[in-house]
Structure formats: structure tokens, C-alpha cells
Protein backbone atom coordinates (compact mmCIF):
# COMPACT_ATOMS: atom_id res chain seq x y z
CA UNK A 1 0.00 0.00 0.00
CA UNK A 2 1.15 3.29 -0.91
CA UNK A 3 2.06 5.58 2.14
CA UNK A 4 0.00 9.11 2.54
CA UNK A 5 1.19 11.79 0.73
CA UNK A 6 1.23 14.20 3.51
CA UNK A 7 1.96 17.16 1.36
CA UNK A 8 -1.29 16.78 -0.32
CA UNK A 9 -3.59 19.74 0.51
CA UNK A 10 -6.53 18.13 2.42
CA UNK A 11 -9.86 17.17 1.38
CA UNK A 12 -13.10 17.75 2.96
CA UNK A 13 -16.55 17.06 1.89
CA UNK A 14 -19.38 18.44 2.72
CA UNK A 15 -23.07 17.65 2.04
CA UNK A 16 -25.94 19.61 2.84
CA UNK A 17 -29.60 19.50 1.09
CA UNK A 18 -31.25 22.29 2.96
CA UNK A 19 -30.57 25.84 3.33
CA UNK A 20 -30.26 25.40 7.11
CA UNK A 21 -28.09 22.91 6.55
CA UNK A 22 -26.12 25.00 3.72
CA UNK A 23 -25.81 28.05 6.02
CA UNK A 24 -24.60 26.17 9.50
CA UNK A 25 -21.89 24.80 6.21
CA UNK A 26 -20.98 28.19 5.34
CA UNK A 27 -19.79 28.86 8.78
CA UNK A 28 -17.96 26.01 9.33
CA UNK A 29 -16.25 26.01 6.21
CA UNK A 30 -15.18 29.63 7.33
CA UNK A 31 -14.18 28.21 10.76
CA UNK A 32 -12.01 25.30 8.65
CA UNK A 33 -10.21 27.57 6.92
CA UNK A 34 -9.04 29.13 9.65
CA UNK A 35 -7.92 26.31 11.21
CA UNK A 36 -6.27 24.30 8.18
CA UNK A 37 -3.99 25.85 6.21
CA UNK A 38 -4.96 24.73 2.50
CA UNK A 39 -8.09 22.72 2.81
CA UNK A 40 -9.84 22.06 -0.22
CA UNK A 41 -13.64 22.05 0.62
CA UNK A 42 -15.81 20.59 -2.10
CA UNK A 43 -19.59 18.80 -2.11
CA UNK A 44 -23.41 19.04 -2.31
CA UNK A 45 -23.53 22.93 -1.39
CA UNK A 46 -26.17 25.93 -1.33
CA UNK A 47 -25.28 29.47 -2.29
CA UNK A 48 -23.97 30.37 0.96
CA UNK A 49 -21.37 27.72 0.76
CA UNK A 50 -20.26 28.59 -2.61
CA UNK A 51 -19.90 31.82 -1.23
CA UNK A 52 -17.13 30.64 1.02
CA UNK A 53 -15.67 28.71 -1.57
CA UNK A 54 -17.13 25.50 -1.82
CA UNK A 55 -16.89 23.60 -5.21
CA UNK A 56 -20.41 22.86 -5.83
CA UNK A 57 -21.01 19.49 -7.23
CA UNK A 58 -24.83 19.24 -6.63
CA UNK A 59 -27.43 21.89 -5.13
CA UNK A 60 -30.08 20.01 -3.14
CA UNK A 61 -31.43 23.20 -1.72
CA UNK A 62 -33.49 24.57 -4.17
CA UNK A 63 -35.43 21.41 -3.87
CA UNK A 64 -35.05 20.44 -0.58
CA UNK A 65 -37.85 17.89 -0.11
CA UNK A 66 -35.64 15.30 -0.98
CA UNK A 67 -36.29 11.87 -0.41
CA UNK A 68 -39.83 13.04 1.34
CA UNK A 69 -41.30 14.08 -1.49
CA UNK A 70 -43.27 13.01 -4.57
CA UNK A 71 -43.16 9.22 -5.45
CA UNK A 72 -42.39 10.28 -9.22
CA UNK A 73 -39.65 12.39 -8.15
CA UNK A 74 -38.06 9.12 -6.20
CA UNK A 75 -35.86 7.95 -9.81
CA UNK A 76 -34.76 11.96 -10.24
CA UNK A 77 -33.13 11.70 -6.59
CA UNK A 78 -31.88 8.31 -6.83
CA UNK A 79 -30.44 9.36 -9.82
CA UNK A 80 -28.21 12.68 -8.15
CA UNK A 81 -27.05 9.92 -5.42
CA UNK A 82 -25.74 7.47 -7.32
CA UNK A 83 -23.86 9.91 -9.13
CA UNK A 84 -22.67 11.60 -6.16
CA UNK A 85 -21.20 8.86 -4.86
CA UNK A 86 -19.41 8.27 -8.04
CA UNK A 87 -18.10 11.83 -7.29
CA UNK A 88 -16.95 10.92 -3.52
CA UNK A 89 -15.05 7.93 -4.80
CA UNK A 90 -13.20 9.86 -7.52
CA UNK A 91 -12.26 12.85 -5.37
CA UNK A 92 -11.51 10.26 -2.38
CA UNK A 93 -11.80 12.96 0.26
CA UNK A 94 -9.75 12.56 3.67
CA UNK A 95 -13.21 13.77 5.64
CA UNK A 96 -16.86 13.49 4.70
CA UNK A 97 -19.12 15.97 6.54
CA UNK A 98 -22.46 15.17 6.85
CA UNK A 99 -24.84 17.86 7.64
CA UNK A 100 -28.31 16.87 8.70
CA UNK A 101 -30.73 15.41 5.95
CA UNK A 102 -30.28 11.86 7.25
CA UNK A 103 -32.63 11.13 3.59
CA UNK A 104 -29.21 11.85 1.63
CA UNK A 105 -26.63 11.44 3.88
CA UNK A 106 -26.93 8.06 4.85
CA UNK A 107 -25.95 7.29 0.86
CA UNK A 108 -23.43 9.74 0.94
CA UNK A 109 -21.76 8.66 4.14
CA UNK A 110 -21.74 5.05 3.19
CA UNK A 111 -19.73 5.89 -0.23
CA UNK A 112 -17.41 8.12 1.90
CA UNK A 113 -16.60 5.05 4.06
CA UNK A 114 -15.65 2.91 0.67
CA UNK A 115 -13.63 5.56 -0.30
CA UNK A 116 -11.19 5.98 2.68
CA UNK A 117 -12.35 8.81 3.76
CA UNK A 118 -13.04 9.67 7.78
CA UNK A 119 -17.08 10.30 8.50
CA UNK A 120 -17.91 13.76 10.44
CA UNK A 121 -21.31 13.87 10.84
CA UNK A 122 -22.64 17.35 11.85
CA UNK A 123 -25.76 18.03 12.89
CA UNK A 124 -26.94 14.05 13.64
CA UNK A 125 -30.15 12.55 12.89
CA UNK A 126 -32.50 13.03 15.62
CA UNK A 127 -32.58 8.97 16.24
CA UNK A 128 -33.07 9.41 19.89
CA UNK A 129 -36.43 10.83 18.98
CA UNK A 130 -37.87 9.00 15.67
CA UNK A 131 -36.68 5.31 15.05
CA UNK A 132 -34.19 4.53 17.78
CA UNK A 133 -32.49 1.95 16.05
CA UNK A 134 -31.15 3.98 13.35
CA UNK A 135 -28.25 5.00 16.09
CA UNK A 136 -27.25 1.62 14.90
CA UNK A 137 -26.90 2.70 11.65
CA UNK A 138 -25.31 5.83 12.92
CA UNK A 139 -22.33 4.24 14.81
CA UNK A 140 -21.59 2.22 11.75
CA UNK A 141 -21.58 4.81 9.11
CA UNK A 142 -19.63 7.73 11.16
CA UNK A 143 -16.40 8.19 12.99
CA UNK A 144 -17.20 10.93 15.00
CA UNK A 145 -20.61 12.88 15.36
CA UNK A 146 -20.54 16.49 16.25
CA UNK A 147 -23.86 16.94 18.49
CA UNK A 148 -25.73 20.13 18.87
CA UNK A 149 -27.83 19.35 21.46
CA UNK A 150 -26.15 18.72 24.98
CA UNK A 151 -28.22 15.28 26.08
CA UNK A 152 -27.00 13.84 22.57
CA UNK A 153 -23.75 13.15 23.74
CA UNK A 154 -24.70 11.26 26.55
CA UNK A 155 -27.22 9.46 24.57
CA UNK A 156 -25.18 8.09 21.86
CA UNK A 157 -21.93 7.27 23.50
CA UNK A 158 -23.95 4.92 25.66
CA UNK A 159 -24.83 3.58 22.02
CA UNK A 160 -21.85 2.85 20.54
CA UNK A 161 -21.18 6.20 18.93
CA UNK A 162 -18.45 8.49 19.48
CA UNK A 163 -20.02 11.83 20.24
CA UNK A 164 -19.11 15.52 21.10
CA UNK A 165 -21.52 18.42 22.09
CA UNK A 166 -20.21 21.11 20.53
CA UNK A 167 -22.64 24.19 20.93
CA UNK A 168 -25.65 24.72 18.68
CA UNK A 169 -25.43 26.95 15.79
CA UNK A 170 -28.25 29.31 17.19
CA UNK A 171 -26.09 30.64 19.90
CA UNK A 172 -23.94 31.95 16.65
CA UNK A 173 -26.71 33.21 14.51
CA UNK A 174 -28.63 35.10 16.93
CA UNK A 175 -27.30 38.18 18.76
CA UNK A 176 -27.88 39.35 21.93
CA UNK A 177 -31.45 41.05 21.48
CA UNK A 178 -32.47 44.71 21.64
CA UNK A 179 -34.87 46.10 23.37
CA UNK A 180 -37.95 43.22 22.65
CA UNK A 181 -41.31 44.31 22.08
CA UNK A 182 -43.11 44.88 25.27
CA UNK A 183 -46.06 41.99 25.68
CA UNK A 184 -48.00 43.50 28.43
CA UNK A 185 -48.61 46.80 25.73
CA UNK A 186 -49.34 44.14 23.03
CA UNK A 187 -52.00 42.51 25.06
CA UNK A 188 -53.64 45.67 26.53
CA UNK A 189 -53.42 47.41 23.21
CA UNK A 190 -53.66 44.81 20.77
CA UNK A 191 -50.25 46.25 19.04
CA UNK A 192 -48.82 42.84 18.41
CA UNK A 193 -46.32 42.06 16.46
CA UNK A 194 -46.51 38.62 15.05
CA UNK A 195 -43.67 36.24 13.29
CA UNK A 196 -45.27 33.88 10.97
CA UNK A 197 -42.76 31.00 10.27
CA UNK A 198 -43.71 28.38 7.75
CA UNK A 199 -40.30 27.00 7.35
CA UNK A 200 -37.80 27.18 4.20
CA UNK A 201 -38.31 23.54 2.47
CA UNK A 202 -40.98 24.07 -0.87
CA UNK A 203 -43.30 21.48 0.91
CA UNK A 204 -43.38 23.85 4.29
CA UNK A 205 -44.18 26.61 2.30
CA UNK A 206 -46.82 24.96 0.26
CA UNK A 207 -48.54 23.51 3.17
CA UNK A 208 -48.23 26.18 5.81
CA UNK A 209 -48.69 29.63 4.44
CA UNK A 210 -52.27 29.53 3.56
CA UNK A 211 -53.09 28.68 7.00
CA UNK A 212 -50.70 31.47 8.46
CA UNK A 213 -52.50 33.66 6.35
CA UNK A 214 -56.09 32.54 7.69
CA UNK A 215 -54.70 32.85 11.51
CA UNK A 216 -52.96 36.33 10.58
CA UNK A 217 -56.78 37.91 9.57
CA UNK A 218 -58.43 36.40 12.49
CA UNK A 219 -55.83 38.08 14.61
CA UNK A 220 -55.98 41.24 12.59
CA UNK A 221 -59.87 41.07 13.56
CA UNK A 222 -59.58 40.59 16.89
CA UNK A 223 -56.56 43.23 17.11
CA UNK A 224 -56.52 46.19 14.28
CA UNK A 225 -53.23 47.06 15.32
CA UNK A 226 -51.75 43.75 15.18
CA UNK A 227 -49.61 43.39 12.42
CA UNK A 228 -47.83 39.56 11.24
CA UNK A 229 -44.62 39.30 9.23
CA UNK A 230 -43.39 36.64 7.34
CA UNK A 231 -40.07 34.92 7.16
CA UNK A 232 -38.68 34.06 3.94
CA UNK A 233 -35.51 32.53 3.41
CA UNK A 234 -34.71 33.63 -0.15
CA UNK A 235 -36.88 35.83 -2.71
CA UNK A 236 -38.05 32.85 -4.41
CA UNK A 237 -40.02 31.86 -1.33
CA UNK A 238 -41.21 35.07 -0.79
CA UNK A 239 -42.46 35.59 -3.87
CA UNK A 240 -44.63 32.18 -3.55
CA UNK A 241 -45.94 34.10 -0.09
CA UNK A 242 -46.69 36.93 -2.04
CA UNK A 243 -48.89 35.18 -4.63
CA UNK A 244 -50.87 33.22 -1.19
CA UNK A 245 -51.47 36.42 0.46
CA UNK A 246 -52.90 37.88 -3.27
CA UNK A 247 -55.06 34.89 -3.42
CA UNK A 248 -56.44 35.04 -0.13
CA UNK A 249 -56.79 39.01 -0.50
CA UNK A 250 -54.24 39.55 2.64
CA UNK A 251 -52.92 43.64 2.86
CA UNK A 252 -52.08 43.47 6.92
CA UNK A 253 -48.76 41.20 6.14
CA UNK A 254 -44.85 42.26 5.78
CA UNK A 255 -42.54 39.71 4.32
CA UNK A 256 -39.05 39.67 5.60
CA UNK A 257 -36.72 38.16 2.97
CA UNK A 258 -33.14 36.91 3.45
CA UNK A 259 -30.85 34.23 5.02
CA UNK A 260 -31.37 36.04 8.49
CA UNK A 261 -35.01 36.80 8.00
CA UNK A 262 -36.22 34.43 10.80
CA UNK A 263 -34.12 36.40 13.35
CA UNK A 264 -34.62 39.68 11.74
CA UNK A 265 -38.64 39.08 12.53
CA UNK A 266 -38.37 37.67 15.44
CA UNK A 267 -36.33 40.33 16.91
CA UNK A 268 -39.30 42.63 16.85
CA UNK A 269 -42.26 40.12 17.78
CA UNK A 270 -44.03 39.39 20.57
CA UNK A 271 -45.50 36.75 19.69
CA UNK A 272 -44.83 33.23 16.66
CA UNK A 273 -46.65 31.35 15.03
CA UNK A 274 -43.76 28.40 13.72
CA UNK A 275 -43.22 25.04 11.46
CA UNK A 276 -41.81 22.72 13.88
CA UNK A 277 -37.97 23.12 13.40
CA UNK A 278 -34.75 25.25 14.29
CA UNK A 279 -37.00 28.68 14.36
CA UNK A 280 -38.12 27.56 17.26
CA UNK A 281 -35.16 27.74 19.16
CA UNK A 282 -34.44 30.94 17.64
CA UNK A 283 -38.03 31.88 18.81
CA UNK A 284 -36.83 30.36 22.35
CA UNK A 285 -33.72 32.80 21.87
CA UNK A 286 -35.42 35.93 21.94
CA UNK A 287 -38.06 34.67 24.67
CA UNK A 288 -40.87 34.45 21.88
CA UNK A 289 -43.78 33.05 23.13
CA UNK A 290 -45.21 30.81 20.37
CA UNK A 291 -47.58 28.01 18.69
CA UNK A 292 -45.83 25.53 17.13
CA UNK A 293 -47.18 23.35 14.03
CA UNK A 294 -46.55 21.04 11.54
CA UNK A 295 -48.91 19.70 8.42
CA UNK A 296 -48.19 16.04 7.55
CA UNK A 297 -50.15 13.91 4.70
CA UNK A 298 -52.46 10.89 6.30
CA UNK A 299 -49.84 8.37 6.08
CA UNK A 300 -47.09 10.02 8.58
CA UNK A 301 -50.45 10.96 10.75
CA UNK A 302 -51.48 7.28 10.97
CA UNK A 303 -47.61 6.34 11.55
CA UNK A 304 -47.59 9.02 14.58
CA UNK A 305 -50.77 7.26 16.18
CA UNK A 306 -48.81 3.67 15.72
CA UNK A 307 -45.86 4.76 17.17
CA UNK A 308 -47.86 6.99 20.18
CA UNK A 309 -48.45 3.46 21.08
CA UNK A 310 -44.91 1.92 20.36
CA UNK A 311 -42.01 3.07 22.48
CA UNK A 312 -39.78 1.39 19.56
CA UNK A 313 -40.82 3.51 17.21
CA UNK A 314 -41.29 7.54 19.40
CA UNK A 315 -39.21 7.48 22.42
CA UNK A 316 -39.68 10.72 23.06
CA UNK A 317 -43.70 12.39 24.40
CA UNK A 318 -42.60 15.35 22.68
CA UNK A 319 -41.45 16.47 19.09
CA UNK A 320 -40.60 20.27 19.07
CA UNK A 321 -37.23 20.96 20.35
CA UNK A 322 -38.34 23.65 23.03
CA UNK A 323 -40.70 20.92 24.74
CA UNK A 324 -37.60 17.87 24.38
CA UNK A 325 -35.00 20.32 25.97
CA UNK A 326 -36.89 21.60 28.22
CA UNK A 327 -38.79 17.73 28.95
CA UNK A 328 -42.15 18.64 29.45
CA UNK A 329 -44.80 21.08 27.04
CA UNK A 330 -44.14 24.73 27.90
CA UNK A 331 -45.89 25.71 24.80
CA UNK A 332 -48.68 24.25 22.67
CA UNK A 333 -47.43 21.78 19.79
CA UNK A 334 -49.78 20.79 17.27
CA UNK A 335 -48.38 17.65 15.79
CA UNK A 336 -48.82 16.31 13.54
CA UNK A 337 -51.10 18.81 12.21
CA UNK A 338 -54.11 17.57 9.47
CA UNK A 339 -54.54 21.08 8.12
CA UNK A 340 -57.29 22.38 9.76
CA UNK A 341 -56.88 26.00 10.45
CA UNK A 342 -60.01 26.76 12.74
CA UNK A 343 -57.56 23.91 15.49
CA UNK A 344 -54.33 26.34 15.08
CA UNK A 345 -56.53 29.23 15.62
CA UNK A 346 -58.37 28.04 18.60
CA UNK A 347 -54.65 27.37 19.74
CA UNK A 348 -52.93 30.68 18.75
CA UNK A 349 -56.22 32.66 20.19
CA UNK A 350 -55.91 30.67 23.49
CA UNK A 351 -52.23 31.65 24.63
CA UNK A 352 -52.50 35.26 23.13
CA UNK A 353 -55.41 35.76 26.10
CA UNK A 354 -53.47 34.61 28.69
CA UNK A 355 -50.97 37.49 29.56
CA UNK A 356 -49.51 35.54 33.12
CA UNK A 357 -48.86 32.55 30.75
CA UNK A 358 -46.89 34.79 28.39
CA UNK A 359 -44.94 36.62 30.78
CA UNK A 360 -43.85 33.28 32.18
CA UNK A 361 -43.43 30.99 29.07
CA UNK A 362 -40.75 33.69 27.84
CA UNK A 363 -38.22 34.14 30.67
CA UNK A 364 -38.44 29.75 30.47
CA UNK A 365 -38.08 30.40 26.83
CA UNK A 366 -34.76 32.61 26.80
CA UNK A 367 -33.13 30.02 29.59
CA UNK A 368 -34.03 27.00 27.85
CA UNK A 369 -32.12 28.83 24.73
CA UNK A 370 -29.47 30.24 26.09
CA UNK A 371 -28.55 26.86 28.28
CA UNK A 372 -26.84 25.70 25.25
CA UNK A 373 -24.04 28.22 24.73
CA UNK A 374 -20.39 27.19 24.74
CA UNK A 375 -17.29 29.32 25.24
CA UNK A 376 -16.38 28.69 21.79
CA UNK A 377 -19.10 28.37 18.61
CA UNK A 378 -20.36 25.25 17.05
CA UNK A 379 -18.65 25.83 13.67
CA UNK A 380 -15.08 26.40 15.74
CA UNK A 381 -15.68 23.19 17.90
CA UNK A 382 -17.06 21.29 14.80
CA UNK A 383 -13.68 22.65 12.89
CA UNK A 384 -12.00 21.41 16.22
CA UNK A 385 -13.31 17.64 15.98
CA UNK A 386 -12.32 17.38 12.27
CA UNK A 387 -8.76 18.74 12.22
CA UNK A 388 -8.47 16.28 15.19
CA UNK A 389 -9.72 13.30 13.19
CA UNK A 390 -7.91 14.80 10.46
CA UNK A 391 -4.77 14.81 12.64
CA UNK A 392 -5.52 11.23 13.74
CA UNK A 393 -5.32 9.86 10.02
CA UNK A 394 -1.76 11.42 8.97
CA UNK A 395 -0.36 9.74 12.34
């Protein structure tokens, strides 16, 4: 066998089919560079990540319902994978990083293996909440997994996997907040200020913003001074917000576009209305008060009732990541969610009445939130982990 050439400029791969996943990339490529001198970063990449200089293979993110989505679209994606790993065994890359999107990654990961390279996984699969066994999988198909929530750890070393908590990705994202809008003024008043957060994949946009709009006007006719504000992630999403709100002949709604729109909104609300996801920590960040939601077809709702029953399958009484961390519901989850908008506004008109609940749900909120800080950032600890495995390999 021929020995490494250790003057070769490293290799890392990355792979990341959302645009969360693409923009917790960008910083950690950032944070790599800093850290080793030379690296070539290269793999399935968003615009942010090209931005810091990632050679773009693929782009999952314009189309990031992946794997989820439409059984015709199955062959297209299958497709893309099959060639990426084609890709991963020519470039042979010292490091794969995962990011997230367990639906891709798994394929990718496995090819990364075959190819020599060392598996980083950023960002794991949630397995400790939906399909426990896949931490099986999970052991087998990484080296080292870079956890962002601080029970992970814990969790999967216990499993077999070798684990770090390195800090979410929030505690980089979102500043220290300004002066927040007051909810006591809001509630006497009715001045509220309302984030409406349908999430950033095509199918969260298609299946939540109608119904955001329908809450928005029944708040806007409870409260004339309320006024809602959407979050949209690039101008492509906004403009499909635009054309709902035409359609359903909405004029009290602001849309907020840009990589940093969730925070930007949230900044100045009082109150959320979110997709089950990330924004909800970031809602937690600023103390937000909130509903959280989450449409899924009848299949995944008949799956959720089967595995209510099944500790095998859920092993966890919660699924939004305020109510896990904080191990018990401190704010109303609705999901799965069948679509029916008179339940989420029933639910949003509920906790906007109660003022004591508000006042206490957000200082529980910010602690929750802020609990997971780290002296250093994720990306810098995640950069850590890799130049150590990367270390490991050339000794």
C-alpha cells in the first residue's frame, strides 16, 4: 500500500440538502479555513457555501424535499445519489461531513466510508427521537458525530457512537437582542407584532402559508393594530408568499426576505406562530412566546398514532425541540397537524389571552435557549473535531 502523501492539501466534503443545513456549512467552512492551512472544501452545497468557496457538485437546496417528497420524483433523486457517490469515490476525500438530511446522507456517508475517507457527521439525525435503532446505523456509518444538542452526547456514546456536544449553531446566529417588544402593551393594546414561520423547504411553504394567512386575519380582527410578518428565506419563497397572500386578499402582512429573516422578525415580535424546526429555538432565543405546528399527509399521521403506542418507534412524548429540551410542554405543539386552520386558531387565540402565561413561558423560553451556549461556537468546535480526526489519520 502506498504511504499518505502528507503534502497533499486536504480534502473535505461536505453535504448539505437544505438551506439550514447549507448556512450552518458556510460557517464552518469559514471556521475550517481558519484552522487548516490549505483545505480544499468541495460537495453538495447551497449558495452560501459557494460563497465561502465550496466547489459545488450538486445543489439540493433549491429542492429540498428530498427523499420526502413526490413518489415520481423518487428515480430523479436516486439518480443525483448514485452519481454523487461516483463523485466521492473519484475525489476520495480525507473527511466526509455530513450535515443533517439523514434522507441523503446516509448514501453519501456510506460511499465516503468505501472511499477511505473519515465520516464527520454534523448536525446528527434526531434517532433518539424517531426510530431509535437507526443509532445503529449511525455508529456504523460515522467516525465521530458532532452533536448540537447537549443530552445527545450522553445518549449516543452509551450507544456505541463516538459523540461531542459542541454548541448549537443558534447561539452563533442570533445576537444578543435589543430592546424586545413589550407583551403587556401588546395585550392591553392589541399592538402585536406577530412572526409567521412556515419554514424554508418548498413542501413547508406549500402547506403552511395559507393557514398562516387565515390565523394572521383572524388576529388582525380581533386586534386592528396587530400586524404579522413573514419569514422568507430567499426571494423565491417570498415571492410564492406573495402570490398566497394575493389569493387570499391579505394587505395586513410584511414579508421579511433573506438568510437572516427568521431572526430579523423575530427580533421585533411578541408573539410566533412556527413550522416545527430550528426557528423555534431561535423563537426560544429571543423569549418568543409561540404556537408551534406542523402539516403532515395521512400516512405520517397514521404512523404518529402507531408509534404513540410503540415506544420502539417515538421514544420521546414530545417532538418540538423547546418541549424535548426543556422535557415537558411549555408551549402548545400541534403535531402532527391535518390542516385544519379553525384547530391552530383556537390554539394561537388561546395563549395570546393569557398574559400571566406569556410573561412566564418567555423568561423559560430565553433560559431553555441560552442553556446551550459554549465558550467557543459550534462551527469552531465542529472545525475542532475534524482537524483532530484529520490529525488522527496522517499519524
Amino acid at each position: 500500500m502506498t504511504a499518505p502523501d502528507a503534502s497533499r492539501a486536504k480534502t473535505i466534503f461536505i453535504s448539505a440538502a437544505e438551506a439550514s443545513g447549507d448556512s450552518h456549512a458556510a460557517k464552518l467552512i469559514v471556521a475550517l479555513r481558519k484552522r487548516i492551512d490549505g483545505v480544499r472544501i468541495v460537495g453538495v452545497a447551497g449558495e452560501r457555501m459557494s460563497e465561502e468557496g465550496c466547489e459545488v457538485i450538486e445543489d439540493f437546496t433549491s429542492d429540498a424535499s428530498m427523499l420526502t417528497g413526490p413518489l415520481f420524483k423518487l428515480g430523479h433523486y436516486y439518480r443525483k445519489i448514485r452519481r454523487l457517490q461516483r463523485a466521492i469515490m473519484d475525489i476520495k476525500p480525507d473527511i466526509h461531513v455530513p450535515v443533517d438530511s439523514p434522507a441523503l446522507n446516509w448514501h453519501l456517508a456510506k460511499a465516503a466510508r468505501r472511499s477511505g475517507a473519515s465520516v464527520v457527521y454534523y448536525i446528527a439525525p434526531q434517532v433518539w427521537a424517531w426510530a431509535p435503532w437507526r443509532v445503529k446505523k449511525l455508529a456504523r456509518l460515522s467516525d465521530k458525530v458532532a452533536c448540537i444538542l447537549p443530552f445527545e452526547e450522553e445518549y449516543l456514546n452509551a450507544r456505541g457512537v463516538n459523540a461531542t456536544y459542541v454548541g448549537h449553531p443558534i447561539c452563533e446566529d442570533a445576537p444578543a437582542g435589543g430592546q424586545m417588544p413589550d407583551i403587556t402593551d401588546a395585550w392591553y393594546d392589541g399592538s402585536w407584532r406577530v412572526a409567521l414561520l412556515p419554514g424554508s423547504r418548498p413542501a413547508e411553504i406549500r402547506n403552511h402559508t395559507g393557514p398562516l394567512i387565515e390565523v394572521s386575519k383572524a388576529i388582525w380582527r380581533k386586534w386592528h393594530k396587530a400586524r404579522c410578518s413573514f419569514a422568507a428565506v430567499n426571494q423565491s419563497v417570498a415571492d410564492e408568499i406573495q402570490r398566497q397572500c394575493d389569493r387570499r386578499h391579505a394587505h395586513n402582512i410584511d414579508i421579511v426576505t433573506g438568510p437572516m429573516a427568521a431572526l430579523e422578525v423575530l427580533s421585533q415580535s411578541n408573539f410566533a406562530i412556527a413550522g416545527s424546526g430550528t426557528v423555534t429555538l431561535q423563537a426560544a432565543w429571543y423569549g418568543v412566546p409561540m404556537v408551534i405546528f406542523y402539516r403532515t399527509g395521512p400516512v405520517v399521521r397514521m404512523l404518529y398514532r402507531t408509534a404513540g403506542r410503540s415506544r420502539r418507534l417515538l421514544a420521546t412524548p414530545h417532538l418540538s425541540l423547546v418541549n424535548i429540551l426543556a422535557q415537558r410542554r411549555i408551549v402548545p405543539e400541534l403535531i402532527p397537524w391535518n390542516g385544519d386552520t379553525r384547530h391552530l386558531v383556537h390554539s394561537v387565540m388561546d395563549v395570546m389571552s393569557d398574559l400571566g402565561y406569556l410573561h412566564q413561558v418567555r423568561a423559560e423560553l430565553k433560559d431553555i435557549a441560552h442553556s446551550l451556549r459554549t465558550p467557543l461556537s459550534a462551527s469552531d468546535n465542529t472545525a475542532r473535531v475534524i482537524a483532530e480526526v484529520l490529525a488522527d489519520k496522517g499519524s
